[in-house]
C-alpha atoms as a PDB file:
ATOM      1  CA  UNK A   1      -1.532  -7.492 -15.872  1.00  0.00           C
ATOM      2  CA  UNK A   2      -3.903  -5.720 -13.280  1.00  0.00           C
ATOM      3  CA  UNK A   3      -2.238  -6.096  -9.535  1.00  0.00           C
ATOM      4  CA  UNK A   4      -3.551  -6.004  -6.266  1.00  0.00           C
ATOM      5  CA  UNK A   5      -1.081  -5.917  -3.504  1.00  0.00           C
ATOM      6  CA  UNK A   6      -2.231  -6.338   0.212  1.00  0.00           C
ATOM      7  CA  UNK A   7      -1.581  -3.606   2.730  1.00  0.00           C
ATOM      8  CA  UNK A   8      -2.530  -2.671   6.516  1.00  0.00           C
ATOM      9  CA  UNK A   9      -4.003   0.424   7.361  1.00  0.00           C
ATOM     10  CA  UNK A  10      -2.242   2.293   9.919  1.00  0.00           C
ATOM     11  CA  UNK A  11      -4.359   5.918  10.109  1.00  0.00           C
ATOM     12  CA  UNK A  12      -7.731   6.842   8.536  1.00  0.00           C
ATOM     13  CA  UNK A  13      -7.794  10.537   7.586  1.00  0.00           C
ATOM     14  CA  UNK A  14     -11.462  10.828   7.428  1.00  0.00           C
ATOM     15  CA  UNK A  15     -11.489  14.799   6.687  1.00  0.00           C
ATOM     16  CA  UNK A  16      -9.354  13.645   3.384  1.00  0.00           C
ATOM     17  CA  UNK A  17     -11.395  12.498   1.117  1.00  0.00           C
ATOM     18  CA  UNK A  18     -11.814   8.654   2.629  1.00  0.00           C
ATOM     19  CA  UNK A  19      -8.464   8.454   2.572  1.00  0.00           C
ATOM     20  CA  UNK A  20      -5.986   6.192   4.543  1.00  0.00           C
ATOM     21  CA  UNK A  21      -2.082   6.025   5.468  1.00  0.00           C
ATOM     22  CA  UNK A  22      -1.510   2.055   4.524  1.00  0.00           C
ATOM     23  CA  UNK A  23       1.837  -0.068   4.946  1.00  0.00           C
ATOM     24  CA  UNK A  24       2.409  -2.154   1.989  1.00  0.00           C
ATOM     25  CA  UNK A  25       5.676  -4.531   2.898  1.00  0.00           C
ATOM     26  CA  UNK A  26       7.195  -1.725   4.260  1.00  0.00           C
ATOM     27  CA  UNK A  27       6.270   0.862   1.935  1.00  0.00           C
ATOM     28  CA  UNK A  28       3.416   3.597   3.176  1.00  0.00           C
ATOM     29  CA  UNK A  29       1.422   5.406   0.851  1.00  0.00           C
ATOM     30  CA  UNK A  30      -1.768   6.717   1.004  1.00  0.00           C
ATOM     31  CA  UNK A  31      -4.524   5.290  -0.403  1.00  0.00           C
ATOM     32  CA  UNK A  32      -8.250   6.139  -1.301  1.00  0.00           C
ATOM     33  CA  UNK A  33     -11.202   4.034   0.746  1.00  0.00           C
ATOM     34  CA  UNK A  34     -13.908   5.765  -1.414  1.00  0.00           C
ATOM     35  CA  UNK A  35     -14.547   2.049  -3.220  1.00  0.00           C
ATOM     36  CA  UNK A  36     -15.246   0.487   0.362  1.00  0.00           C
ATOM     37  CA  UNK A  37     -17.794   2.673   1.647  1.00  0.00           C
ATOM     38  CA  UNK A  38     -20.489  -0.355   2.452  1.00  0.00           C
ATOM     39  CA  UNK A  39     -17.981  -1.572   5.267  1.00  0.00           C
ATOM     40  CA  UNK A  40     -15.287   0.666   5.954  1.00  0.00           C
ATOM     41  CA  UNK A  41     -12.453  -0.318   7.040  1.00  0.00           C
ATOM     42  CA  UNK A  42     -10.235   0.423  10.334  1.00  0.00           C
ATOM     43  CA  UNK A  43      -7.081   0.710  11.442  1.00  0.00           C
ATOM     44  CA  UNK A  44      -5.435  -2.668  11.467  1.00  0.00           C
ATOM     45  CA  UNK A  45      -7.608  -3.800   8.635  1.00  0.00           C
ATOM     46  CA  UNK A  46      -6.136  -5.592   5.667  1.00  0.00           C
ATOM     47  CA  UNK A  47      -6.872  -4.258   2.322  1.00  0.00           C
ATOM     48  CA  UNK A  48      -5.773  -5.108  -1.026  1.00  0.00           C
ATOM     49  CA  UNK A  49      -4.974  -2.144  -3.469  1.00  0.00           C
ATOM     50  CA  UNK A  50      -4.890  -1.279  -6.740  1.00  0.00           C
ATOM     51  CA  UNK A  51      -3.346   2.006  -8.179  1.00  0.00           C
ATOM     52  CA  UNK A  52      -4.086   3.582  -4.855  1.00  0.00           C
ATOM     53  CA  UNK A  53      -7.451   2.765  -4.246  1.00  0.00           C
ATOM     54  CA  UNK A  54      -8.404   0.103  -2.012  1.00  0.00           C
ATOM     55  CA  UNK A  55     -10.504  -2.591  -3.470  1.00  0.00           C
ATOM     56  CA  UNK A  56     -11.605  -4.900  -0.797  1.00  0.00           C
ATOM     57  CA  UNK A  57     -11.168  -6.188   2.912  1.00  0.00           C
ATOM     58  CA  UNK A  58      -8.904  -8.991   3.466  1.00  0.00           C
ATOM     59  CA  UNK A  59      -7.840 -11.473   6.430  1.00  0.00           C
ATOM     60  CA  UNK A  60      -4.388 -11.377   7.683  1.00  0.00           C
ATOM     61  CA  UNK A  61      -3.925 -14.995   6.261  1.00  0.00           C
ATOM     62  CA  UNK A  62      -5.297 -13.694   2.976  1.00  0.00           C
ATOM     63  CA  UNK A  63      -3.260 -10.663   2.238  1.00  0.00           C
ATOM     64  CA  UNK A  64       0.210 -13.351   3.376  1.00  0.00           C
ATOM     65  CA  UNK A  65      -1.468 -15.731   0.829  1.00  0.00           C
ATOM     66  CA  UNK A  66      -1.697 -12.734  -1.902  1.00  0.00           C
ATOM     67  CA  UNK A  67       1.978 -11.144  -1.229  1.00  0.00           C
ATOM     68  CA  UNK A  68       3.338 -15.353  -1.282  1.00  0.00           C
ATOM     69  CA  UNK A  69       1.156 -15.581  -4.514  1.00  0.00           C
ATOM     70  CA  UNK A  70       3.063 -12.566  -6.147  1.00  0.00           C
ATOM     71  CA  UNK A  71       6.154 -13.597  -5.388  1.00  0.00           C
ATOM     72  CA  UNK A  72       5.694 -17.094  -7.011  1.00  0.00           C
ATOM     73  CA  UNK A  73       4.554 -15.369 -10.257  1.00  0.00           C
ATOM     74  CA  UNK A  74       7.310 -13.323 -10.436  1.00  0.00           C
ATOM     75  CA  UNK A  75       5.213 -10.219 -10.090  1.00  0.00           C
ATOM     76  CA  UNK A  76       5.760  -9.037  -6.740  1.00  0.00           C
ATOM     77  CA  UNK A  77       8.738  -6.192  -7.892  1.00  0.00           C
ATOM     78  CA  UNK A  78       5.945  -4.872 -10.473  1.00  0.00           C
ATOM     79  CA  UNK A  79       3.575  -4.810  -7.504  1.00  0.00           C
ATOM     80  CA  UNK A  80       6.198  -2.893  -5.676  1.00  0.00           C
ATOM     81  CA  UNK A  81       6.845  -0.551  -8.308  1.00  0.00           C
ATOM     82  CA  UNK A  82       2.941   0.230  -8.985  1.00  0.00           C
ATOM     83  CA  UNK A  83       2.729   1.427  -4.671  1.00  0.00           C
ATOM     84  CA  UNK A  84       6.315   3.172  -4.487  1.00  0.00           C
ATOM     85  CA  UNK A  85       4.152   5.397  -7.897  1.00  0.00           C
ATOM     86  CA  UNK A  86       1.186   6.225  -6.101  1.00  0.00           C
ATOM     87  CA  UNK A  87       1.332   8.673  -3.001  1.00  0.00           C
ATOM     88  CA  UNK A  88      -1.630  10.404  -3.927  1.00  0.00           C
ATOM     89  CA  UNK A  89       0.699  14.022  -2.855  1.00  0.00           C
ATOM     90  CA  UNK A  90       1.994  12.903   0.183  1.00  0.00           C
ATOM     91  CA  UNK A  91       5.193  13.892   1.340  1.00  0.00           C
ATOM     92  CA  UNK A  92       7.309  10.471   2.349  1.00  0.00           C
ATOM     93  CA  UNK A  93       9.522  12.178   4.181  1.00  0.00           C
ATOM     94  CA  UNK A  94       6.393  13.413   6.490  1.00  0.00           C
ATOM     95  CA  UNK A  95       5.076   9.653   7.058  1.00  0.00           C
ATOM     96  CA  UNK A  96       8.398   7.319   6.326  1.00  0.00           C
ATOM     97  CA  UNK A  97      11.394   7.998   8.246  1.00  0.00           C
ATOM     98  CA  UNK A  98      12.918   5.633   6.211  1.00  0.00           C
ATOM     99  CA  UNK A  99      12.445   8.310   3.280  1.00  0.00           C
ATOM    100  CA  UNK A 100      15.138  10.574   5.017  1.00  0.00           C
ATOM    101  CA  UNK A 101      17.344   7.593   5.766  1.00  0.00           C
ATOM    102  CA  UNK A 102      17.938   6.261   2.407  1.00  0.00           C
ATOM    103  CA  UNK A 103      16.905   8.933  -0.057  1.00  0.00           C
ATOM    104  CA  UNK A 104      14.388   8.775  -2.848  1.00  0.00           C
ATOM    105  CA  UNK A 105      12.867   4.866  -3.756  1.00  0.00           C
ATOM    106  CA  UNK A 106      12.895   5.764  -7.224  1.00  0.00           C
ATOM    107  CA  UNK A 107      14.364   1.627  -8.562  1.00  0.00           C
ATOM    108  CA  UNK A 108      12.808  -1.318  -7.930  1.00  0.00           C
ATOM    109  CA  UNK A 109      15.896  -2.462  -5.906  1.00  0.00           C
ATOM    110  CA  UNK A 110      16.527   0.867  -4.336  1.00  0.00           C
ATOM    111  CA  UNK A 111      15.497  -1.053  -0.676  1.00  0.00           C
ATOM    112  CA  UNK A 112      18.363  -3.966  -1.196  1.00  0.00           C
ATOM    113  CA  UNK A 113      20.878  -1.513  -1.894  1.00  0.00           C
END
């Protein structure tokens, strides 16, 4: 099954390839704005993702509605696993002080533990 998860975009690295440092339910990755080019996003935007690239803009209410919509189909741990796999070579511990906090999120349930 192909997943899009919703995330907010925190920093724009413009110099990087269209890239962008997103939150996704507490996780941040980066992730590639190449496929939005026609209306780029900003900061505080809502995107939804896919493998690291982001796909489209979304409202606020939308990406809830998305995250509430993975959960009822049982598919919001796979979501979560997909974005804790894609960094696109960034260094957590650099952007997450979580990272340093509570080691490596290597299990689905590493957050809960």
């Amino acid at each position: 099954m192909c997943l899009a998860i919703p995330g907010k975009i925190l920093e724009i690295f413009p110099d990087a390839m269209d890239t962008a440092l997103v939150d996704i339910a507490g996780v941040r990755r980066r992730v590639s704005l190449g496929l939005l080019q026609e209306d780029p996003p900003h900061a505080g935007d809502w995107v939804l993702i896919h493998v690291g690239f982001a796909l489209s803009k979304v409202s606020e209410e939308d990406a809830a509605e998305q995250m509430r919509t993975l959960q009822l189909l049982g598919e919001h741990q796979a979501a979560m696993e997909e974005v804790r796999g894609y960094g696109l070579g960034e260094d957590q511990s650099a952007t997450d002080p979580a990272a340093d906090r509570n080691g490596p999120r290597e299990g689905p349930d590493q957050r809960t533990k």
